[in-house]
Structure formats: C-alpha cells, structure tokens
C-alpha atoms as a PDB file:
ATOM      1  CA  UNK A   1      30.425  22.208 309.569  1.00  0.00           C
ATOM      2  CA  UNK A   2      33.856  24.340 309.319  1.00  0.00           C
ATOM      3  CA  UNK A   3      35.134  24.821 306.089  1.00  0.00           C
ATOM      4  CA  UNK A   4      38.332  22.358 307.231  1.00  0.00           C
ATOM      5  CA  UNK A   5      35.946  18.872 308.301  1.00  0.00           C
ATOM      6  CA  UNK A   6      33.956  19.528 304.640  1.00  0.00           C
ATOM      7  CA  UNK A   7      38.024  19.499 302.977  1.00  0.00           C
ATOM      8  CA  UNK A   8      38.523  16.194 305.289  1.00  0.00           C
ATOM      9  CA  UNK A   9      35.369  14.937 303.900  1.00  0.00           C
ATOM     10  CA  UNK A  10      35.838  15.601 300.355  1.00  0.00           C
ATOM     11  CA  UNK A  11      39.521  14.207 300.062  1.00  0.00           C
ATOM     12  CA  UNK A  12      38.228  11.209 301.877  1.00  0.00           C
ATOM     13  CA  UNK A  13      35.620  10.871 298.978  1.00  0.00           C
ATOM     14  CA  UNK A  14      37.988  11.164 296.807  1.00  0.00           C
ATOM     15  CA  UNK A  15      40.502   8.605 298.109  1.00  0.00           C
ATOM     16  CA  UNK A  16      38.151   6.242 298.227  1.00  0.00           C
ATOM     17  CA  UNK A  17      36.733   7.040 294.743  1.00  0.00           C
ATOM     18  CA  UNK A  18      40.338   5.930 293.727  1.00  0.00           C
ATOM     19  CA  UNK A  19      40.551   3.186 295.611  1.00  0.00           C
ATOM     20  CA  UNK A  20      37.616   1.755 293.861  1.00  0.00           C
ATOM     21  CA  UNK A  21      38.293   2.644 290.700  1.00  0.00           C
ATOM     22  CA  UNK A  22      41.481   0.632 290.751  1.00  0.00           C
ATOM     23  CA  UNK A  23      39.254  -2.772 290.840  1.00  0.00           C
ATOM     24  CA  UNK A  24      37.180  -1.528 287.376  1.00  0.00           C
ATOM     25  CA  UNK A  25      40.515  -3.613 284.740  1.00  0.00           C
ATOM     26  CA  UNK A  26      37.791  -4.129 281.486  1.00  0.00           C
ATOM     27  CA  UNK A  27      40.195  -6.585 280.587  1.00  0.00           C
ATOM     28  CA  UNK A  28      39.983  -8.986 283.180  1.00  0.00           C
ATOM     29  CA  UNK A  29      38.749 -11.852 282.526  1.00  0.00           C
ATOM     30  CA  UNK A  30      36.721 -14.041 285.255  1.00  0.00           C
ATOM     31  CA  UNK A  31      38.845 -16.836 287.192  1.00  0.00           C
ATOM     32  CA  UNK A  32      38.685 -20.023 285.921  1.00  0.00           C
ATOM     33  CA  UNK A  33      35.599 -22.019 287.646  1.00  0.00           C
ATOM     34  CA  UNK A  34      34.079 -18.980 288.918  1.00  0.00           C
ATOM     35  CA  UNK A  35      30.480 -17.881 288.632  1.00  0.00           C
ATOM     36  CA  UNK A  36      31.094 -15.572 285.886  1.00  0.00           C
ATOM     37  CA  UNK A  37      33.416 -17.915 284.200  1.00  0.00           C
ATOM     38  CA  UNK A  38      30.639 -20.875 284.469  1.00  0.00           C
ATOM     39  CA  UNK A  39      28.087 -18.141 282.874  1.00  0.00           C
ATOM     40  CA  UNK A  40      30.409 -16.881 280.130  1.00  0.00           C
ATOM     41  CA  UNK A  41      30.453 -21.145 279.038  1.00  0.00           C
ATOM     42  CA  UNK A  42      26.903 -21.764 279.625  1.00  0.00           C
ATOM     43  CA  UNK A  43      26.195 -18.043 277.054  1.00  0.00           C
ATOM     44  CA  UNK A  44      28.802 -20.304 274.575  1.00  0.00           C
ATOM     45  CA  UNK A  45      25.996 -23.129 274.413  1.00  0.00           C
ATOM     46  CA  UNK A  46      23.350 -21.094 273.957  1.00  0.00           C
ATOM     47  CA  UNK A  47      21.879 -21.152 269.738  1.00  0.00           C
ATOM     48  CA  UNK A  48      21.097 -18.092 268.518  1.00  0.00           C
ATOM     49  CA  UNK A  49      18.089 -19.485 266.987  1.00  0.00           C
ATOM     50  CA  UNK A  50      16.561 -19.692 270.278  1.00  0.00           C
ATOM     51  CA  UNK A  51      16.870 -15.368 271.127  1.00  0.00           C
ATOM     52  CA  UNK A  52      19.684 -13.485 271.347  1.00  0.00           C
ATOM     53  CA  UNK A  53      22.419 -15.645 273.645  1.00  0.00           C
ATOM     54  CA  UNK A  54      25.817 -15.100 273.281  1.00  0.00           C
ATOM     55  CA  UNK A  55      28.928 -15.087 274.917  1.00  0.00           C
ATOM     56  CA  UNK A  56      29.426 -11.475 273.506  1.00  0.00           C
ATOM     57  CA  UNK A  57      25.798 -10.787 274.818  1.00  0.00           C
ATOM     58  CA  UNK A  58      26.735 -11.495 278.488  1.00  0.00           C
ATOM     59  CA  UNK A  59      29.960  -9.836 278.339  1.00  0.00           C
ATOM     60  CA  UNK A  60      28.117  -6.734 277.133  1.00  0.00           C
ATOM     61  CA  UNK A  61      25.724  -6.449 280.178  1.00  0.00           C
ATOM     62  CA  UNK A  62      29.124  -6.874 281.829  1.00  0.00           C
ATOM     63  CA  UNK A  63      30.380  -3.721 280.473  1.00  0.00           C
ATOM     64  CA  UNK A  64      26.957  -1.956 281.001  1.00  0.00           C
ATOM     65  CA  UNK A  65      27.615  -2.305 284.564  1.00  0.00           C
ATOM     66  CA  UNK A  66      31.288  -1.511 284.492  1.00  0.00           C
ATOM     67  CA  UNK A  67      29.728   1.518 282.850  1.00  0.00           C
ATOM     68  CA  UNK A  68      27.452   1.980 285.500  1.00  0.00           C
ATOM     69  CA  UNK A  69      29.790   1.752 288.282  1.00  0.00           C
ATOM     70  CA  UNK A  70      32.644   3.988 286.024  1.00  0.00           C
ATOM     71  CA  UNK A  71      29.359   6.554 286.266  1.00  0.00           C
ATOM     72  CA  UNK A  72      28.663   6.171 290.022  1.00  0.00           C
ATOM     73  CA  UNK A  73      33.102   7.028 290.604  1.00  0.00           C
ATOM     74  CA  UNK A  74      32.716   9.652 288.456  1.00  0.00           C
ATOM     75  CA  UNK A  75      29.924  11.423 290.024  1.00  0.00           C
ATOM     76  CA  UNK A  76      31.455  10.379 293.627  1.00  0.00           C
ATOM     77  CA  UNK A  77      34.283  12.744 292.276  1.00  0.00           C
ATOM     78  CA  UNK A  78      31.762  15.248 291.316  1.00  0.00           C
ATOM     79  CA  UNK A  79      30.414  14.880 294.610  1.00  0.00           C
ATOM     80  CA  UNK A  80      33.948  15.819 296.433  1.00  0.00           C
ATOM     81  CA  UNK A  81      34.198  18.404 294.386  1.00  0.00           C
ATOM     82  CA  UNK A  82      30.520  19.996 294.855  1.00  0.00           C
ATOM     83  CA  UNK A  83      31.575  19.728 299.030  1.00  0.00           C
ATOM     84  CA  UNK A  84      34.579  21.782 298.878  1.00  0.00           C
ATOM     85  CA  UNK A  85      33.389  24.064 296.435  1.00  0.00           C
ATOM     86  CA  UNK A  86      31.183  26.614 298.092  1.00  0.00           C
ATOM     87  CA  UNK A  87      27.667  25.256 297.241  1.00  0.00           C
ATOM     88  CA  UNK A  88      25.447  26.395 300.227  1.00  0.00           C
ATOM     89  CA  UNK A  89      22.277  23.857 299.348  1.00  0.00           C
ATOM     90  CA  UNK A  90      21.201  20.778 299.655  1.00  0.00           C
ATOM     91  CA  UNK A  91      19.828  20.616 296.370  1.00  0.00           C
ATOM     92  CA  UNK A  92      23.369  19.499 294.179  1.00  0.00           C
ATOM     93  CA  UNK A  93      23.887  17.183 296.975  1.00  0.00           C
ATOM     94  CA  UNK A  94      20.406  15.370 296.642  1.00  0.00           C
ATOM     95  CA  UNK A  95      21.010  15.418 292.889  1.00  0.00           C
ATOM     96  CA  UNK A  96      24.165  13.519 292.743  1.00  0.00           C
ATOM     97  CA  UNK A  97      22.780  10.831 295.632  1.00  0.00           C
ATOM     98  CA  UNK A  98      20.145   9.885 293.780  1.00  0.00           C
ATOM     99  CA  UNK A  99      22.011   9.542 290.583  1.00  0.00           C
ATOM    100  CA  UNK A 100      25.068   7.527 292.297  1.00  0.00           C
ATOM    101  CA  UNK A 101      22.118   5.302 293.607  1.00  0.00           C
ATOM    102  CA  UNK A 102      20.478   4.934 290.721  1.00  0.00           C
ATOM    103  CA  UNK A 103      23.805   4.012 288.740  1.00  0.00           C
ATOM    104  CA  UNK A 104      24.931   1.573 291.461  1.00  0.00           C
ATOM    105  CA  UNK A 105      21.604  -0.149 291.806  1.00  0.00           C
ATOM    106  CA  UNK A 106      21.574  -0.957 287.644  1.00  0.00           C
ATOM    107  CA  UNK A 107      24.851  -1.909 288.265  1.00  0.00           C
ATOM    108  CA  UNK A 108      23.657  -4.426 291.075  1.00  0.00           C
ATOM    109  CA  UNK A 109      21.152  -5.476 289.161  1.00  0.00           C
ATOM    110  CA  UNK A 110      22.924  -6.497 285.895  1.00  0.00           C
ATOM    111  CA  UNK A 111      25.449  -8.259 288.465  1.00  0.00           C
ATOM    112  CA  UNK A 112      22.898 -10.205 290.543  1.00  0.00           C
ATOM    113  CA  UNK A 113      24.444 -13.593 291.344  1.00  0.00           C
ATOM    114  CA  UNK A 114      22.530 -16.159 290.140  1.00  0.00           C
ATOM    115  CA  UNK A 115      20.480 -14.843 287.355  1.00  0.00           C
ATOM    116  CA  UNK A 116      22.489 -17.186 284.864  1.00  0.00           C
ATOM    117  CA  UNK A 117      23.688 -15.949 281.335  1.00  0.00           C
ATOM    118  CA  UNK A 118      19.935 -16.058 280.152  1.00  0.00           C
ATOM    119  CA  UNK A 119      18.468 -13.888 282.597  1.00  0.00           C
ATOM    120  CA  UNK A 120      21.834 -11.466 282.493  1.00  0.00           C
ATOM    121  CA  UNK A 121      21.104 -11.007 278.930  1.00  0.00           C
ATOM    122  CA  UNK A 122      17.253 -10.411 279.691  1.00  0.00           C
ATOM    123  CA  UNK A 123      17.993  -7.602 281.773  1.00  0.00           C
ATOM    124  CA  UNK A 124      20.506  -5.764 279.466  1.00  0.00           C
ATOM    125  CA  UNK A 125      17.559  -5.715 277.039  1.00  0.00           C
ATOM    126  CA  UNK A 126      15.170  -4.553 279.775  1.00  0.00           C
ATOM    127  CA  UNK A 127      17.658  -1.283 280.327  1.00  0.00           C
ATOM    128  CA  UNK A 128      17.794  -0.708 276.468  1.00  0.00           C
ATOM    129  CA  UNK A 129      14.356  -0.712 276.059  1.00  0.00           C
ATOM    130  CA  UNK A 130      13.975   1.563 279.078  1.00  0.00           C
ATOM    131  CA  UNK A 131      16.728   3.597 277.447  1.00  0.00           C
ATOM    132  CA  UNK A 132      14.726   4.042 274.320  1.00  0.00           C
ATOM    133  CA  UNK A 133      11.436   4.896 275.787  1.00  0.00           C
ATOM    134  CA  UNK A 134      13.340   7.444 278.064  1.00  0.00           C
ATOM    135  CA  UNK A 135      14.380   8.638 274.486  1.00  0.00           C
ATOM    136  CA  UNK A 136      11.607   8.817 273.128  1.00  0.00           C
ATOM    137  CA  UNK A 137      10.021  10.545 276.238  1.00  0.00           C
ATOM    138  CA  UNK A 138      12.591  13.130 275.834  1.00  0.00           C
ATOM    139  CA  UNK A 139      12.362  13.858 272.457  1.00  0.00           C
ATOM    140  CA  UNK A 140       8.757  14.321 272.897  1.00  0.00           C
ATOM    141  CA  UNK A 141       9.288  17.065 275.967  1.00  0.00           C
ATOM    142  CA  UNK A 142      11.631  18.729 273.630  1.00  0.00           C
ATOM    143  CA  UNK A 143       9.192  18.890 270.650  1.00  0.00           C
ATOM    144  CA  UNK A 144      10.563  17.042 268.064  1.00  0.00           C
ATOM    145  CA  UNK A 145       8.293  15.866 265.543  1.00  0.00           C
ATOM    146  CA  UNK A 146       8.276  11.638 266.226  1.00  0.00           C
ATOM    147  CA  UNK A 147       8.937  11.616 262.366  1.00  0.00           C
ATOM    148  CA  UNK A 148      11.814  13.576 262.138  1.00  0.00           C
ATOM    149  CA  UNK A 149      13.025  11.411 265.852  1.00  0.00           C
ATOM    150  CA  UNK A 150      12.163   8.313 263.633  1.00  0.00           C
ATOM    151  CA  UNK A 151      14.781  10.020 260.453  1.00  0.00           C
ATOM    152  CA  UNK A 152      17.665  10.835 263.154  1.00  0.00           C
ATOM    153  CA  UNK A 153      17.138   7.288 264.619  1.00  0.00           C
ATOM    154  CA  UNK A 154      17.013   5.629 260.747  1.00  0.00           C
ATOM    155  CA  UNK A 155      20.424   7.621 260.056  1.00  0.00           C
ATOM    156  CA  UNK A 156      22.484   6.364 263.121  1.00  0.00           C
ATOM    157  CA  UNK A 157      21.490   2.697 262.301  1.00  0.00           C
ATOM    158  CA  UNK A 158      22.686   0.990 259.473  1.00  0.00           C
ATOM    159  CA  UNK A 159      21.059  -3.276 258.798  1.00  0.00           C
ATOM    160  CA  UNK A 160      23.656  -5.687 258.835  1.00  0.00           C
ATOM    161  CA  UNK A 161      20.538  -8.022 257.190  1.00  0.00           C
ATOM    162  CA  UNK A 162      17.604  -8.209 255.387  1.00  0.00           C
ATOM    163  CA  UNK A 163      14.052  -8.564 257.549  1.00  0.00           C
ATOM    164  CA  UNK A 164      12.846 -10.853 254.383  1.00  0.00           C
ATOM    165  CA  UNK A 165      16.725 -13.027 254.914  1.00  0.00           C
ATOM    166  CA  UNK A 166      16.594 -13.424 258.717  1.00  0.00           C
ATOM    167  CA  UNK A 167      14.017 -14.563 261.897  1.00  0.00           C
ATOM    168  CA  UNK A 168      16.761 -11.847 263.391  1.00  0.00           C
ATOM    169  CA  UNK A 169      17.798  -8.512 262.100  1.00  0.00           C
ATOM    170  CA  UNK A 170      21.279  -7.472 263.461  1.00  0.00           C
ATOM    171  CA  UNK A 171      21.182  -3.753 263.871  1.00  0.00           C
ATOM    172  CA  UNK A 172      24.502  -2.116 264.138  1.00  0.00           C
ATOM    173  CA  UNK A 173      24.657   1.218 265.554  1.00  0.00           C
ATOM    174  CA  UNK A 174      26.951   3.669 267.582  1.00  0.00           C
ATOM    175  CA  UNK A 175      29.941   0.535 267.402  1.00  0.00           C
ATOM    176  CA  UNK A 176      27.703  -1.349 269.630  1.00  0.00           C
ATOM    177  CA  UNK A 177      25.561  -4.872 267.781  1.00  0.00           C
ATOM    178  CA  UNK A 178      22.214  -5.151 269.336  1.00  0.00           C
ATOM    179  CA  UNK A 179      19.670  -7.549 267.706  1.00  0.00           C
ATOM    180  CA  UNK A 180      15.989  -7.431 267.949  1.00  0.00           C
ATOM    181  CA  UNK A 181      13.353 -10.042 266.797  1.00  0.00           C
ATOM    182  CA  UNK A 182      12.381  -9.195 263.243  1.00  0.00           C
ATOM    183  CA  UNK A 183       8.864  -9.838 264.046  1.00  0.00           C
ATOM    184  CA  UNK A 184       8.597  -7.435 266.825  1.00  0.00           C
ATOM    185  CA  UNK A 185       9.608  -4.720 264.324  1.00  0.00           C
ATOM    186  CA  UNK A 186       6.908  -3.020 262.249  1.00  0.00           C
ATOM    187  CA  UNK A 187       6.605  -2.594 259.289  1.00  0.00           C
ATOM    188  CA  UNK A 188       5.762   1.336 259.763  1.00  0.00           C
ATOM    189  CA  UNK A 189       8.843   1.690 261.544  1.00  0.00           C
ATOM    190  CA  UNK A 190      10.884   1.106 257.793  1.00  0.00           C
ATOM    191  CA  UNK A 191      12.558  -2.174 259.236  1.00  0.00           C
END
C-alpha cells in the first residue's frame, strides 16, 4: 500500500469518525412514543422496594453506552492516526480492532431493543460487576495487598445510609449513585 492510499484511508476514518460523532447529543431526550421513551415511563413505575429501578437507573446504562460508543470514535481516531503514522505492524492495528469491537458490542448490548427498562438496568449491573472483578484482577497482578485494595476502595466511597436503616445501601462514589442490596454486602467487607 503507497504511503498516499494509507493518507486516503486514514482521512476517510476520520471523516466518518466525525460524522458519527455528530449523532452522540447527551441531551437528547427520546421522541415522544418511542421505544426508549415507553422504557424511560415503564423505569418511572417501577418501586424501589422491589431492586434498584429507576428512571435515573435506565438513563445511566444509557450513558454507559454513549460512553462506550464516545470510546469506540475515539479509538477510530486513534486508529487514523496509527495508519498514517509510520507503524510498520500489525500488532497496534489488531489492538485497537479488538478494543473498538469490544466497546461497540457493550454498547449494543446495553442498547438491545427489547430488553425493557428491567433487563436494561440488569445489564448495567452485569458490566459493573465485571468492572470490579476486572479490578480486582488487576490489583492482584499488580501486587497490592487485597487489604490495602479494600482501604483505597473504603476511601473513594462515602454511605449515603446506614446498613442497620435500609434493605438498600446507596453508595455514592466518583459523582456516580450506584446501590447494592445490603444483604449481599458482608459484613467483613466494613459495609
């Protein structure tokens, strides 16, 4: 490939990278009667007392994704760049693929049509959890002692409630709210 076709390549990455990233307004709100308008009402009805529903909830795995896909332009970008700048292996390439797949599929997947506000809400808490065992994973490769992980994580968090007060115990942390069920805390943990 001459050095000109990878330059044609690269700024047509990067044109479309804009193009897309045009279509990623967080303050848009869904059309009235739409899917994600029906969800956001159905979240509205759903008691707290039966997990942790929300209109807030949903929108959040909204934003995850919007995050996701605000990842997948980025490294698109990072991918134009990588073309045009001199790298002679695959192995960059292959890097940022597999990323921008990764990204786009959690993105799909937090956007499935038809999982309801429920099931939206399920799967934000699946990529959490996955996010802290990753965590935890990598604080363990870099040899961190899981007691002083457990002090770092105890300092970032501060309770909103009282585990003796509340079936739920609203953790807020890193200006995001995320709630877990009291019960599924232990007690060694310090909740």
């Amino acid at each position: 490939m001459t050095p000109s076709e990878l330059d044609r390549y690269a700024a047509h990455l990067r044109s479309t990278m804009e193009i897309f990233a045009v279509v990623t307004d967080p303050q848009v709100t869904p059309r009235r009667g739409s899917p994600a308008d029906r969800e956001l009402a159905e979240a509205r009805t759903l008691s707290a007392s039966h997990g942790i529903w929300g209109e807030d909830r949903v929108r959040t795995a909204y934003q995850a994704a919007l995050m996701s896909y605000t990842a997948a332009l980025d490294e698109g970008l990072a991918m134009a760049a990588m073309i045009t700048g001199g790298v002679r292996t695959a192995i960059p390439a292959v890097v940022l693929s597999r990323s921008i797949a990764e990204v786009c599929g959690q993105a799909w997947w937090l956007l499935e049509p038809g999982v309801g506000a429920r099931g939206r809400v399920e799967r934000l808490q699946c990529l959490r959890l996955r996010s802290a065992i990753e965590g935890e994973r990598a604080a363990e490769a870099d040899g961190i002692d899981p007691a002083d992980w457990l002090r770092a994580r105890r300092r970032r968090f501060r309770f909103a409630g009282t585990r003796a007060s509340s079936a739920w115990t609203s953790l807020v942390g890193m200006g995001m709210r995320m709630s877990v069920a009291a019960s599924a805390c232990p007690a060694s943990a310090g909740w």
